[in-house]
N, C-alpha and C. Protein backbone atom coordinates (compact mmCIF):
# COMPACT_ATOMS: atom_id res chain seq x y z
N UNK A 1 3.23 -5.71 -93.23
CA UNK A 1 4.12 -6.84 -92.96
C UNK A 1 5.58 -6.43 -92.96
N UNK A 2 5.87 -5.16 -93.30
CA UNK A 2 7.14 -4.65 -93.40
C UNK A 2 7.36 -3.63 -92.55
N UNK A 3 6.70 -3.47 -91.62
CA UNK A 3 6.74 -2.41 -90.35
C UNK A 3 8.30 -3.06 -89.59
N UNK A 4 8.76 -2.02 -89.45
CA UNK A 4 10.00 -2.43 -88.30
C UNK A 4 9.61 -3.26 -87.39
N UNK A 5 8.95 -3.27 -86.64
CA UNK A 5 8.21 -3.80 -85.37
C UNK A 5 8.26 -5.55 -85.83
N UNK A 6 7.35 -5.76 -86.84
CA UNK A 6 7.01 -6.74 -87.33
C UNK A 6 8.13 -7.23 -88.08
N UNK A 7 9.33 -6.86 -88.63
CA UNK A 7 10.27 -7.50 -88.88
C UNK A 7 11.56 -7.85 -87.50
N UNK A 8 11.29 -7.02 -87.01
CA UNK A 8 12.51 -7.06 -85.59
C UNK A 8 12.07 -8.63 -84.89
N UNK A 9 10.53 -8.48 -84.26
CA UNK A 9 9.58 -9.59 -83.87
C UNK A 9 9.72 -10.58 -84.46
N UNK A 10 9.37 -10.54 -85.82
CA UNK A 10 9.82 -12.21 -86.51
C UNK A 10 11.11 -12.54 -86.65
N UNK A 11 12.20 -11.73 -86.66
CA UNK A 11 13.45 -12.24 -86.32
C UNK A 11 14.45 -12.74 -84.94
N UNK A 12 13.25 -12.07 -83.79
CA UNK A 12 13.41 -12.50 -82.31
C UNK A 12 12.95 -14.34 -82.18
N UNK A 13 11.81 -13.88 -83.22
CA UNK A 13 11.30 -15.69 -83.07
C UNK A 13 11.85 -16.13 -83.67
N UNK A 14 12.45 -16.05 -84.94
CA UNK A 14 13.45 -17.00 -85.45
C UNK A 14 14.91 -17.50 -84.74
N UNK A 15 15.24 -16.61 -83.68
CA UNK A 15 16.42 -16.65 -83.18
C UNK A 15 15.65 -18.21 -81.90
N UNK A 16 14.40 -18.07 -81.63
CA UNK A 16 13.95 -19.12 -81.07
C UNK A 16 13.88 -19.83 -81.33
N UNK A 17 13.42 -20.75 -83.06
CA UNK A 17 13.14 -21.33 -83.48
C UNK A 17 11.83 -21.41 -83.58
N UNK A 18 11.31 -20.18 -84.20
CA UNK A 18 10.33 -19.79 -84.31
C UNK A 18 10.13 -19.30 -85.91
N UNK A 19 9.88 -20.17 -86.57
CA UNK A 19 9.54 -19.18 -88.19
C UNK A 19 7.76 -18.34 -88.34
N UNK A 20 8.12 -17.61 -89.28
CA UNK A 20 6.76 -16.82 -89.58
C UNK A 20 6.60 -16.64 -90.74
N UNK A 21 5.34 -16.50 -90.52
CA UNK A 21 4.58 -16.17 -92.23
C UNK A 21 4.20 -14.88 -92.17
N UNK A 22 4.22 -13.79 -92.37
CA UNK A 22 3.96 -12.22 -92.85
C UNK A 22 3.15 -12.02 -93.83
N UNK A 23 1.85 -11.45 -93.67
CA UNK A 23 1.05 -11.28 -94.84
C UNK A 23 0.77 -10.12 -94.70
N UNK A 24 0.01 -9.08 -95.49
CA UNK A 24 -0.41 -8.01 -95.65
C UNK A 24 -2.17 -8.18 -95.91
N UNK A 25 -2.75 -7.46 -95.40
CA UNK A 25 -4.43 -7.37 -95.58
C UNK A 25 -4.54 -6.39 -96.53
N UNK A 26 -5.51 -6.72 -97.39
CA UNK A 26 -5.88 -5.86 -99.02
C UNK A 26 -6.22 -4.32 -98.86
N UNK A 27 -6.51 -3.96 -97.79
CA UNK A 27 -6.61 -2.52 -97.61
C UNK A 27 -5.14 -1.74 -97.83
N UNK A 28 -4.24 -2.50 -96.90
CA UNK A 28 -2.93 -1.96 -96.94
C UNK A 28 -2.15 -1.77 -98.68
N UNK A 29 -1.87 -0.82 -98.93
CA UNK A 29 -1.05 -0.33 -100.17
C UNK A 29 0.15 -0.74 -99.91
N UNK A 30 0.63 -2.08 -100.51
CA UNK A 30 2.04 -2.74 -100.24
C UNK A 30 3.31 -2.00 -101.23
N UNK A 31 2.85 -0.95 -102.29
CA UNK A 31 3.71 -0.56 -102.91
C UNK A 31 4.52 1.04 -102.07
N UNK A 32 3.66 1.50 -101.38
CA UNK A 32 3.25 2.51 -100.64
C UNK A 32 3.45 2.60 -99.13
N UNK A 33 3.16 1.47 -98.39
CA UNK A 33 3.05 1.18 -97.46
C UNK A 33 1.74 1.89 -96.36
N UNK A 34 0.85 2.28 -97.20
CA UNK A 34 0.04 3.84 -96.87
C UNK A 34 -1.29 2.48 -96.49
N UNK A 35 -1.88 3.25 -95.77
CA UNK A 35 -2.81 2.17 -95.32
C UNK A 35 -4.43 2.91 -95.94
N UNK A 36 -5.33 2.23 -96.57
CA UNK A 36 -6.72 3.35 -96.53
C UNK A 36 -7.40 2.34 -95.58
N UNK A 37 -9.05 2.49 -95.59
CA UNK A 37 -9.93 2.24 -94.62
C UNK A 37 -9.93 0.62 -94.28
N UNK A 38 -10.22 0.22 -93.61
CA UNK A 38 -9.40 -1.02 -93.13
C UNK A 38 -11.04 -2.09 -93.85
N UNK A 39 -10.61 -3.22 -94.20
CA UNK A 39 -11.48 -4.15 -95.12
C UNK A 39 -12.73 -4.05 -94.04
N UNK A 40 -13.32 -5.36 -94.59
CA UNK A 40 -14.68 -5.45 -93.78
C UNK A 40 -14.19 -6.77 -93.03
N UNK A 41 -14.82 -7.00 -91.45
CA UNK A 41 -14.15 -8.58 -90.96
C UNK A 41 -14.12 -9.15 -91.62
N UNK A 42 -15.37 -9.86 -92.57
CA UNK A 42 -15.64 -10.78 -93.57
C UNK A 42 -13.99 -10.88 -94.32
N UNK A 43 -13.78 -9.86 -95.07
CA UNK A 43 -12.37 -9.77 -96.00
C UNK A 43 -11.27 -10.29 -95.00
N UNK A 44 -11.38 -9.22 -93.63
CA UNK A 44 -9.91 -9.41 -92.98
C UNK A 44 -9.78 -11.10 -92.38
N UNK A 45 -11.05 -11.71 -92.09
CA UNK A 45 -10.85 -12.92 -91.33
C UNK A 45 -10.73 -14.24 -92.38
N UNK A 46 -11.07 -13.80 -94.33
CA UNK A 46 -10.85 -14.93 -95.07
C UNK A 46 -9.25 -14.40 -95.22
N UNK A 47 -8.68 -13.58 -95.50
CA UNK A 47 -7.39 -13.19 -95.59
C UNK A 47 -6.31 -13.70 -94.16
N UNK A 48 -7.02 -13.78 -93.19
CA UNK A 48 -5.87 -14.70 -92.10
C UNK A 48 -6.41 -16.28 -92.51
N UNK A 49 -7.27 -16.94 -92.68
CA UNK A 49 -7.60 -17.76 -92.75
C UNK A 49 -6.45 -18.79 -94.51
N UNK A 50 -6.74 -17.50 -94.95
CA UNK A 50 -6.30 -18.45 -96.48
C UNK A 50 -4.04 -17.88 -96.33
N UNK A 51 -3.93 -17.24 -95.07
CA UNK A 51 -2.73 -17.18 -95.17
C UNK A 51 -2.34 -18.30 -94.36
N UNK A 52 -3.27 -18.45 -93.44
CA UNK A 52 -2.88 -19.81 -92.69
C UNK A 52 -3.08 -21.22 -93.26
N UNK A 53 -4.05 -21.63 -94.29
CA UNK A 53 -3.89 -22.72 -95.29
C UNK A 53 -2.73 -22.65 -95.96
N UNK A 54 -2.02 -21.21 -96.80
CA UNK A 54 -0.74 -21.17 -96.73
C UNK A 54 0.62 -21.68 -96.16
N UNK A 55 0.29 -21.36 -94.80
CA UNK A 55 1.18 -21.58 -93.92
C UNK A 55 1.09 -23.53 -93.70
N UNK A 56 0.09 -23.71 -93.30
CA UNK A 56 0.23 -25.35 -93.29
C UNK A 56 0.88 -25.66 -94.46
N UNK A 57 0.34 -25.19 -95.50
CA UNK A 57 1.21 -26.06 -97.08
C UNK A 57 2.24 -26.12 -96.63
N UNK A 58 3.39 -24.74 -96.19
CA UNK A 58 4.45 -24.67 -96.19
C UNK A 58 5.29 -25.64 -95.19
N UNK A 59 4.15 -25.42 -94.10
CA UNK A 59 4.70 -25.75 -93.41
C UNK A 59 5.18 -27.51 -92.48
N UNK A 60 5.29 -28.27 -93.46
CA UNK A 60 5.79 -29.56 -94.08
C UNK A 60 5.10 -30.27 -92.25
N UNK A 61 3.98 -29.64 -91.58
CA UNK A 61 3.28 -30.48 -90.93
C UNK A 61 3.54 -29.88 -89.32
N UNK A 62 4.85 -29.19 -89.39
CA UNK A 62 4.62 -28.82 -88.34
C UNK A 62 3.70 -28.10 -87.28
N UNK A 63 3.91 -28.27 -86.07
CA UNK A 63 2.71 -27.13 -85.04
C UNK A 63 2.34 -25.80 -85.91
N UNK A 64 1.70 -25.47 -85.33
CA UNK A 64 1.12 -23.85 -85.95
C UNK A 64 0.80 -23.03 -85.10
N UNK A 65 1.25 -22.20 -84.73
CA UNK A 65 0.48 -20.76 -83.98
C UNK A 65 -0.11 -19.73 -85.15
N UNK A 66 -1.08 -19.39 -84.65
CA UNK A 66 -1.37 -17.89 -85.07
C UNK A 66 -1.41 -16.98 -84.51
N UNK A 67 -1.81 -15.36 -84.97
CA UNK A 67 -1.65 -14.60 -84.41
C UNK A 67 -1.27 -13.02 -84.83
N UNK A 68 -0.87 -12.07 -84.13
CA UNK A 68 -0.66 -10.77 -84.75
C UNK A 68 -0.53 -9.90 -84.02
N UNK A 69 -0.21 -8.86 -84.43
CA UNK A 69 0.05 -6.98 -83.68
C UNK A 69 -1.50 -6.69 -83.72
N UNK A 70 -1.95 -6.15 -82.73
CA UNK A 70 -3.22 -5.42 -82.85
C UNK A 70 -4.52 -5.87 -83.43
N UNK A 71 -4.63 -5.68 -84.63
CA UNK A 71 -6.38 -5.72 -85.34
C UNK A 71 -5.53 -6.97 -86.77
N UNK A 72 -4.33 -7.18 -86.34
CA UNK A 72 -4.15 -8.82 -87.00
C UNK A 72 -4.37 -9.87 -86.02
N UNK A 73 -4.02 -9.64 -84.76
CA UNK A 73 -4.11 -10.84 -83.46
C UNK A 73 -6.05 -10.63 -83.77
N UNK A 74 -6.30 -9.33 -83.70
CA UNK A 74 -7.76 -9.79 -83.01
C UNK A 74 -8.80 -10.66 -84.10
N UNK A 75 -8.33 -10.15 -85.60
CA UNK A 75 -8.58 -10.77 -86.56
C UNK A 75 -8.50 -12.80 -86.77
N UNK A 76 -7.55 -12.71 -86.23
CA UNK A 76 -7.09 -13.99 -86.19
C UNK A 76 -7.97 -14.47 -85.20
N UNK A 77 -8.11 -14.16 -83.92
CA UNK A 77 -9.01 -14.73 -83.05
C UNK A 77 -10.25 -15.19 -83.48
N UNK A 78 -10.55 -13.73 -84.53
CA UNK A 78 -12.04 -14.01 -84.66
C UNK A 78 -12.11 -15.24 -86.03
N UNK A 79 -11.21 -15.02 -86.71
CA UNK A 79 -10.80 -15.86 -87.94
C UNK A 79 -11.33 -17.52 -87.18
N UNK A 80 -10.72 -17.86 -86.38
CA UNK A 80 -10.64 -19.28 -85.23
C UNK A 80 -11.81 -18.90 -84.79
N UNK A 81 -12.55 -18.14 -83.98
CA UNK A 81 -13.71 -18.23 -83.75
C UNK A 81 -14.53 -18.96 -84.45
N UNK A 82 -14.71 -18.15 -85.80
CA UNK A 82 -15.53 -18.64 -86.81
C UNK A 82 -15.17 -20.06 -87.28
N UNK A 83 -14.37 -21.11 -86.97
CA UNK A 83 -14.02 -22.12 -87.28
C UNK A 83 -13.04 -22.41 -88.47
N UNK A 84 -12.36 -21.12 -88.98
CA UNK A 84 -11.75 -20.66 -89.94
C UNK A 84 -10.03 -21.06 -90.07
N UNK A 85 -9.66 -21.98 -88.86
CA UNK A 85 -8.45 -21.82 -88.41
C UNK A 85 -8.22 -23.74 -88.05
N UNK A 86 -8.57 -24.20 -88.58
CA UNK A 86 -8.63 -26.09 -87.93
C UNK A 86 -7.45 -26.28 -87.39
N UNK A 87 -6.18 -25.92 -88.22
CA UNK A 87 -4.50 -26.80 -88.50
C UNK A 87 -4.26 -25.86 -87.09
N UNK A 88 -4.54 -25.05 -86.20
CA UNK A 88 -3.85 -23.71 -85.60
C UNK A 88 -3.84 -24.75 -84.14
N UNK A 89 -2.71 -24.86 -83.31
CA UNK A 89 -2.87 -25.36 -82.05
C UNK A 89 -3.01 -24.14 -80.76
N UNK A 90 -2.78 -22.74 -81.40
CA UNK A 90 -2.37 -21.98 -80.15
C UNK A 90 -2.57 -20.03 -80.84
N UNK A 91 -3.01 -19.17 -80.09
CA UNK A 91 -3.37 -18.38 -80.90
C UNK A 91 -2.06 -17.13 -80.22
N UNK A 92 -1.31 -15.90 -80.53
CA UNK A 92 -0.90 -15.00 -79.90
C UNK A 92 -0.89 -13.94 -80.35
N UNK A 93 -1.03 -13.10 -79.22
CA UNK A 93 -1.54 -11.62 -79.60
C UNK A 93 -0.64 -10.63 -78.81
N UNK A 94 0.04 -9.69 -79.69
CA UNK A 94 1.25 -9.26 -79.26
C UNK A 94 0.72 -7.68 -79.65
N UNK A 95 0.03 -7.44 -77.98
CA UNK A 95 -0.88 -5.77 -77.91
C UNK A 95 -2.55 -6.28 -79.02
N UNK A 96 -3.57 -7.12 -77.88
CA UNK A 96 -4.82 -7.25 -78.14
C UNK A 96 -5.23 -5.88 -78.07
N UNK A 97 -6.18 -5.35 -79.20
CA UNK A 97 -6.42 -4.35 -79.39
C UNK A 97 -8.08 -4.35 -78.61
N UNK A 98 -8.47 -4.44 -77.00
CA UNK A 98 -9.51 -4.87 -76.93
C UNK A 98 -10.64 -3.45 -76.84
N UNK A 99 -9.87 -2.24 -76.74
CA UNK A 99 -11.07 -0.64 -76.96
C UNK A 99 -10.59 -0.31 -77.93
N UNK A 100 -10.95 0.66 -78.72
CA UNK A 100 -10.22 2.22 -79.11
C UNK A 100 -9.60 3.02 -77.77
N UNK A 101 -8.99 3.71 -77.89
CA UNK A 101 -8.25 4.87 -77.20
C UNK A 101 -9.24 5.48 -76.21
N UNK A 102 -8.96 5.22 -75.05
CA UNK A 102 -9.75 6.43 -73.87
C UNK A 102 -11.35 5.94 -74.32
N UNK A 103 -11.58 4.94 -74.89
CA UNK A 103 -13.03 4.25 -74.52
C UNK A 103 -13.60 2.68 -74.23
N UNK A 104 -13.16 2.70 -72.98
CA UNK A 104 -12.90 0.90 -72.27
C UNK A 104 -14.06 0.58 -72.62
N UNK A 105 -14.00 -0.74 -72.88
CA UNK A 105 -15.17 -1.98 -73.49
C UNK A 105 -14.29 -3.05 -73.70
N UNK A 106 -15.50 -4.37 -73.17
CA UNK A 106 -15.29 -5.49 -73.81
C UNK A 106 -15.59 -6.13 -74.86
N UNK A 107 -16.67 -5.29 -75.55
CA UNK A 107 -17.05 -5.69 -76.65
C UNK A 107 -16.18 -6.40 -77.97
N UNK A 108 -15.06 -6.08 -77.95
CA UNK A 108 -14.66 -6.40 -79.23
C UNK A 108 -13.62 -8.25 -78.53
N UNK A 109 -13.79 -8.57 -77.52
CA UNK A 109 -12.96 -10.03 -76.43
C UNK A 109 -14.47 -10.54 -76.45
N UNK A 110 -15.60 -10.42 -76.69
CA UNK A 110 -16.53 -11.04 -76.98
C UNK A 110 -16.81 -12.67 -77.94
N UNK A 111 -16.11 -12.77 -79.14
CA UNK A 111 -15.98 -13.92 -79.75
C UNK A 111 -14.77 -14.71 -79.08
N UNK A 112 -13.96 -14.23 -78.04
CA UNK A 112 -13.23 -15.25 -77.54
C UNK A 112 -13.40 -16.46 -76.82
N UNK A 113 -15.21 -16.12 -76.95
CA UNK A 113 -15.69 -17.46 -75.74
C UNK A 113 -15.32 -18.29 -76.71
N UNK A 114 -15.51 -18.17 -78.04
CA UNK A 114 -16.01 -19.21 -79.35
C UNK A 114 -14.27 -20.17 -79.27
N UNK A 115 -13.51 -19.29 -79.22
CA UNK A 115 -12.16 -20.26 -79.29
C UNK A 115 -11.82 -21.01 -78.55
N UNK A 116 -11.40 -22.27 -79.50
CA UNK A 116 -11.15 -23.21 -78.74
C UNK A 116 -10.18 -23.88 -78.35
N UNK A 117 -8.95 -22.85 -78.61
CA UNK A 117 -7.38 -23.23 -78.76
C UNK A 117 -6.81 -22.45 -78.05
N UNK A 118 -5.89 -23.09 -77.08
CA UNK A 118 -4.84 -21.82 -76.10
C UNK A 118 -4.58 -20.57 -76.82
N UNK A 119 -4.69 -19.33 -75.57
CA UNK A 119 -4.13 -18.14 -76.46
C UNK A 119 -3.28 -17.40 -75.41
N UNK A 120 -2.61 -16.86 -76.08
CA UNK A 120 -1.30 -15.95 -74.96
C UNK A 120 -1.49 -14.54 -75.54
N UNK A 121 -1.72 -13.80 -74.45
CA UNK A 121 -1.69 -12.05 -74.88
C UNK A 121 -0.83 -11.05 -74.07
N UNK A 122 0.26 -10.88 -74.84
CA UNK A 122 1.34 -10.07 -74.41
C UNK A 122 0.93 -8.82 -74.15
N UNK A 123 0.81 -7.72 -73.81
CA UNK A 123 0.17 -6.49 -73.25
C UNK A 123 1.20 -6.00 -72.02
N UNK A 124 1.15 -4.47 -73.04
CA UNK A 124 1.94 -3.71 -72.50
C UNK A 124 1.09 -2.72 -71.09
N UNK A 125 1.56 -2.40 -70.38
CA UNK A 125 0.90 -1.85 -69.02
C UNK A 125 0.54 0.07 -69.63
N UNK A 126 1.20 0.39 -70.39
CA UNK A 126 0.73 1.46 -71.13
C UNK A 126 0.25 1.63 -72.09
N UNK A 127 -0.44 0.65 -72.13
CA UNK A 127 -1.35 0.32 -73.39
C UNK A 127 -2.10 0.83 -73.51
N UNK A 128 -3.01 1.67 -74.42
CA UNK A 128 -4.59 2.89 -74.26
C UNK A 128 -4.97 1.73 -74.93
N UNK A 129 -4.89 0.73 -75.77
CA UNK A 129 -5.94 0.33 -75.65
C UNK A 129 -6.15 -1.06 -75.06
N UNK A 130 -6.07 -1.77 -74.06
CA UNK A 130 -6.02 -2.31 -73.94
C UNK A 130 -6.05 -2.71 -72.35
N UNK A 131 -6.86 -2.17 -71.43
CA UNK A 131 -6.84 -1.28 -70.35
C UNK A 131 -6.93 -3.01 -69.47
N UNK A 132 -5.86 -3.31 -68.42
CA UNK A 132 -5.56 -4.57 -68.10
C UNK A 132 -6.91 -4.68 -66.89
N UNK A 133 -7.52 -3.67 -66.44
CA UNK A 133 -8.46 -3.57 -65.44
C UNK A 133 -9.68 -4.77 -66.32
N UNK A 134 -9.70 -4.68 -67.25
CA UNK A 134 -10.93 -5.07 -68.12
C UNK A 134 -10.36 -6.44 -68.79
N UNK A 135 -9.32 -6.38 -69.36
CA UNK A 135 -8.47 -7.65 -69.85
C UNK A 135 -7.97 -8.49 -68.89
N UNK A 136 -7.93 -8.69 -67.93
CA UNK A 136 -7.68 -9.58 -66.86
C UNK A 136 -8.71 -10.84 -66.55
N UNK A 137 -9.69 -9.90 -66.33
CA UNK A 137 -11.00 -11.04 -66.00
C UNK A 137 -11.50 -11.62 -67.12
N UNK A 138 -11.65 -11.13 -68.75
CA UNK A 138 -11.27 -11.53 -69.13
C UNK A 138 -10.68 -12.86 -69.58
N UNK A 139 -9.32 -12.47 -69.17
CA UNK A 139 -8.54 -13.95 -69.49
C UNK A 139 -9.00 -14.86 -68.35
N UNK A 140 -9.26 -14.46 -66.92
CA UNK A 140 -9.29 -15.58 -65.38
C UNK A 140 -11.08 -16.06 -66.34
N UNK A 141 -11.62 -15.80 -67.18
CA UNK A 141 -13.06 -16.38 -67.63
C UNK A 141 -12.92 -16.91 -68.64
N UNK A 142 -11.75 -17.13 -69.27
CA UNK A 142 -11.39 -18.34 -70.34
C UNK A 142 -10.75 -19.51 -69.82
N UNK A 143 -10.36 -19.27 -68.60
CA UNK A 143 -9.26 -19.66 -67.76
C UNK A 143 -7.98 -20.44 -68.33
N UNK A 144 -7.81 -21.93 -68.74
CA UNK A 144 -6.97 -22.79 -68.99
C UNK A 144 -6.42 -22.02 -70.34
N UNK A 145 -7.39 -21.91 -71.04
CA UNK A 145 -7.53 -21.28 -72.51
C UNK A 145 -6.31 -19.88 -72.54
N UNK A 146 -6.50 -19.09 -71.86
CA UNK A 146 -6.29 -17.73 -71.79
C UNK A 146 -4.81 -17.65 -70.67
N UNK A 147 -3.61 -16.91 -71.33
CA UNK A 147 -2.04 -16.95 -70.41
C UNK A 147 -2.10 -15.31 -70.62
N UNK A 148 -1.94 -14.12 -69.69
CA UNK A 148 -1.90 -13.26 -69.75
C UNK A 148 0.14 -12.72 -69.33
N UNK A 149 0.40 -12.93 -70.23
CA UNK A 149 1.84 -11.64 -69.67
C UNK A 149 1.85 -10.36 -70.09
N UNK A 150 2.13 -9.71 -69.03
CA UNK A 150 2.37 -8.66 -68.92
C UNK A 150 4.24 -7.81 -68.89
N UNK A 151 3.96 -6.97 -69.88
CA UNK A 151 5.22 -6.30 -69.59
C UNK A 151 5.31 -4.86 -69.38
N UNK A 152 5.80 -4.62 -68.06
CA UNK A 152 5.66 -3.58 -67.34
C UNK A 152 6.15 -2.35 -67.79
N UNK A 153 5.76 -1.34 -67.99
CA UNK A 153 6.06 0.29 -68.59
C UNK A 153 6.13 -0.21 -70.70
N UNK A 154 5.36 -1.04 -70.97
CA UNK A 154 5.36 -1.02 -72.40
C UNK A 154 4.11 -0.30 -72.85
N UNK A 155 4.38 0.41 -74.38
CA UNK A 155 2.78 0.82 -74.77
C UNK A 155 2.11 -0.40 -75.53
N UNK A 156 1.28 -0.04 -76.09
CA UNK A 156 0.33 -0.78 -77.35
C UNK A 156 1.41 -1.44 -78.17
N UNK A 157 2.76 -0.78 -78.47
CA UNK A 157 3.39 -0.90 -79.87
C UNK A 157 4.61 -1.42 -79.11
N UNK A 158 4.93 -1.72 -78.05
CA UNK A 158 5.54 -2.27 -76.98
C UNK A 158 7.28 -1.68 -76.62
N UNK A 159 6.72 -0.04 -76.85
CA UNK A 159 7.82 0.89 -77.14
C UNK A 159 8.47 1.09 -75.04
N UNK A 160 9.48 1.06 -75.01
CA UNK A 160 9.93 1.53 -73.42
C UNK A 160 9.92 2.91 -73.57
N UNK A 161 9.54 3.54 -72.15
CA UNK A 161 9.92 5.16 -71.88
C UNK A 161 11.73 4.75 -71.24
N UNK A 162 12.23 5.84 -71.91
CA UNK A 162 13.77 5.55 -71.42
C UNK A 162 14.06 5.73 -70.19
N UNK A 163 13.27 6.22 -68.93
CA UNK A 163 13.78 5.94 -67.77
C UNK A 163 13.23 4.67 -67.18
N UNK A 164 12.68 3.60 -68.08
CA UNK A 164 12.52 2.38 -67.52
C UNK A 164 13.52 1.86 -67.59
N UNK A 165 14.66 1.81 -68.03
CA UNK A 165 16.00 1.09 -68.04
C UNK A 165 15.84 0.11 -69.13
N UNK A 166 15.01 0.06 -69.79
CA UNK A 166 14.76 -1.13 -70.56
C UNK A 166 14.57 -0.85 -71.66
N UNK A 167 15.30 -1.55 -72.79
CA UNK A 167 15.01 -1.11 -74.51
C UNK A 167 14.32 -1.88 -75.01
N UNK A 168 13.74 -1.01 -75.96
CA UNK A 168 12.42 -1.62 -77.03
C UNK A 168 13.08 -3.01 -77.53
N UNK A 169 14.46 -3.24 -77.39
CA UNK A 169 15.14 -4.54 -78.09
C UNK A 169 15.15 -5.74 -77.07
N UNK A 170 15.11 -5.29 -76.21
CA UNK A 170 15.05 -6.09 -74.79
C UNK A 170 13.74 -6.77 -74.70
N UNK A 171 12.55 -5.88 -74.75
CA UNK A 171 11.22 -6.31 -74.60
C UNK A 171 10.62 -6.98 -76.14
N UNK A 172 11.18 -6.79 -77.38
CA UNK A 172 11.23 -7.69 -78.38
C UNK A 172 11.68 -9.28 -77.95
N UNK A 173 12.58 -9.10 -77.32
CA UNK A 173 13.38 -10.47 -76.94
C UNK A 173 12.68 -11.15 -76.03
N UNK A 174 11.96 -10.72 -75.20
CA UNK A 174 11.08 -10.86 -74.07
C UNK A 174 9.54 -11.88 -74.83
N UNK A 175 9.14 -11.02 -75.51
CA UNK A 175 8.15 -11.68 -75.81
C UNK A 175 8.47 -12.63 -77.28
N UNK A 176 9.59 -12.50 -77.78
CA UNK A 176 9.76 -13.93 -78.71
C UNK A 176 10.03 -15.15 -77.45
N UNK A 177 11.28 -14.61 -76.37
CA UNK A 177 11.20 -15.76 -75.57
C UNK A 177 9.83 -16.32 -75.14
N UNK A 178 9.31 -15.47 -74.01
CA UNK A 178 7.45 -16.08 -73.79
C UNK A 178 7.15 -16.95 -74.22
N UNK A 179 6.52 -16.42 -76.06
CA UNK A 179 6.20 -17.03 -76.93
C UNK A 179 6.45 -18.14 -76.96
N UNK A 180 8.39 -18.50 -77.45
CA UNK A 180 8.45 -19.92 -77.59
C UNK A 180 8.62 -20.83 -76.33
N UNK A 181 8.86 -20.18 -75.29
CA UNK A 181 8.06 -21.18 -73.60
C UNK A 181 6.85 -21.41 -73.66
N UNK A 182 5.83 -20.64 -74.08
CA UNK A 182 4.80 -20.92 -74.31
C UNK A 182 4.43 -21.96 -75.00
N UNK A 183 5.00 -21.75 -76.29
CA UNK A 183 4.43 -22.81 -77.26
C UNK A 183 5.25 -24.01 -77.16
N UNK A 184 6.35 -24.41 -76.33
CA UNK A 184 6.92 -25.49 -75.72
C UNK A 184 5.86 -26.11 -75.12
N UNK A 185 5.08 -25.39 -73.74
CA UNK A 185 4.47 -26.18 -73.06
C UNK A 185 3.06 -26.67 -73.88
N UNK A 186 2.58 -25.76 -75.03
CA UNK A 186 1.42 -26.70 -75.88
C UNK A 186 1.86 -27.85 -76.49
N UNK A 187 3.08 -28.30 -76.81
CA UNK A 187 3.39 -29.39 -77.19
C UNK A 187 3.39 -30.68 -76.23
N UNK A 188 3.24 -30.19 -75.03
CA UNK A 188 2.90 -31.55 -74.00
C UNK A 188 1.78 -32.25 -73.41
C-alpha cells in the first residue's frame, strides 16, 4: 500500500475527487515492505472484502468503487464475484493481471461472468501480462458491464519508454482522470 505507484495514483484521484482506502494483504511484511508467498484466494478475497466493509463505515454513504494494481484488482473482482462486495457500484483495475508473463490464457477473466457491477480496465499496450489480443473479447462478452481503455506504449506497471514523449506522471493523470469520467457516468 506504500509502493510509489500506489501512492502517486491515490493522490491523482484525490486531485479528482476521488478518495481511497489502501490496505495491505497479510502476506505482505508491512514493517519491511518484503513480500513472501502470496495468501490463499480464500485469505486474499476476505481481506478485500472486510477492507471494503471498512470503507463503507467510513465512508458516511457515499458511492463506492473498488479495485486495484494487478492481483489486488483481480482479487477484488473475484472478491464481487463471490458476492463478497454488496455496497461496491463499479469495479477498476489499473493493469488486470489476466496471464503470467509470455503464457496467454483466459483462465484467470473466468469469474468475471459472475460480476455484476460495471468494471473499467486500464491496460497498458506493453503489458506481458495482459496480452489485449485475448482481453478485448473478453471485455466485447461482458459487454455493457466491461469499458476497456487503453494506454498506448504503457507496461503492466504503467511505466512510459522515454521516446514516447510521455511521462509516467502524465499517464498517472490519465487514468485518475478516466476513472473519475467513468465513475461520473455510473452515477446516472
Amino acid at each position: 500500500m506504500r509502493h510509489s505507484f500506489m501512492e502517486a495514483l491515490a493522490a491523482e484521484l484525490a486531485e479528482q475527487g476521488i478518495a481511497t482506502l489502501r490496505y495491505q494483504f497479510p502476506y505482505m511484511d508491512s514493517s519491511s515492505g518484503k513480500r513472501g508467498r502470496p495468501d490463499s484466494p480464500r485469505v486474499l478475497t476476505a481481506t478485500v472484502a472486510a477492507a471494503l466493509r471498512k470503507t463503507a463505515e467510513l465512508s458516511g454513504g457515499a458511492p463506492l468503487l473498488a479495485g486495484g494494481k494487478s492481483m489486488g484488482g483481480r482479487m477484488t473482482s473475484q472478491a464481487d464475484s463471490l458476492g463478497l462486495l454488496p455496497d461496491v457500484r463499479g469495479l477498476v483495475f489499473y493493469g488486470f493481471p489476466l496471464h503470467p508473463p509470455k503464457q496467454p490464457s483466459t483462465k484467470r477473466a473466468e469469474h468475471l461472468a459472475e460480476v455484476n457491477v460495471p468494471m473499467l480496465f486500464l491496460q497498458g499496450t506493453r503489458d506481458e501480462l495482459a496480452d489485449l489480443k485475448l482481453l478485448r473479447p473478453i471485455c466485447d462478452k461482458l459487454r455493457d458491464l466491461a469499458t476497456l481503455h487503453v494506454i498506448e506504449g504503457a507496461d503492466h506497471s504503467f511505466h512510459m519508454l522515454k521516446k514516447s514523449g510521455r511521462s509516467d506522471a502524465e499517464v498517472l493523470h490519465e487514468l485518475a482522470v478516466t476513472t473519475a469520467e467513468w465513475a461520473e457516468k455510473l452515477g446516472k
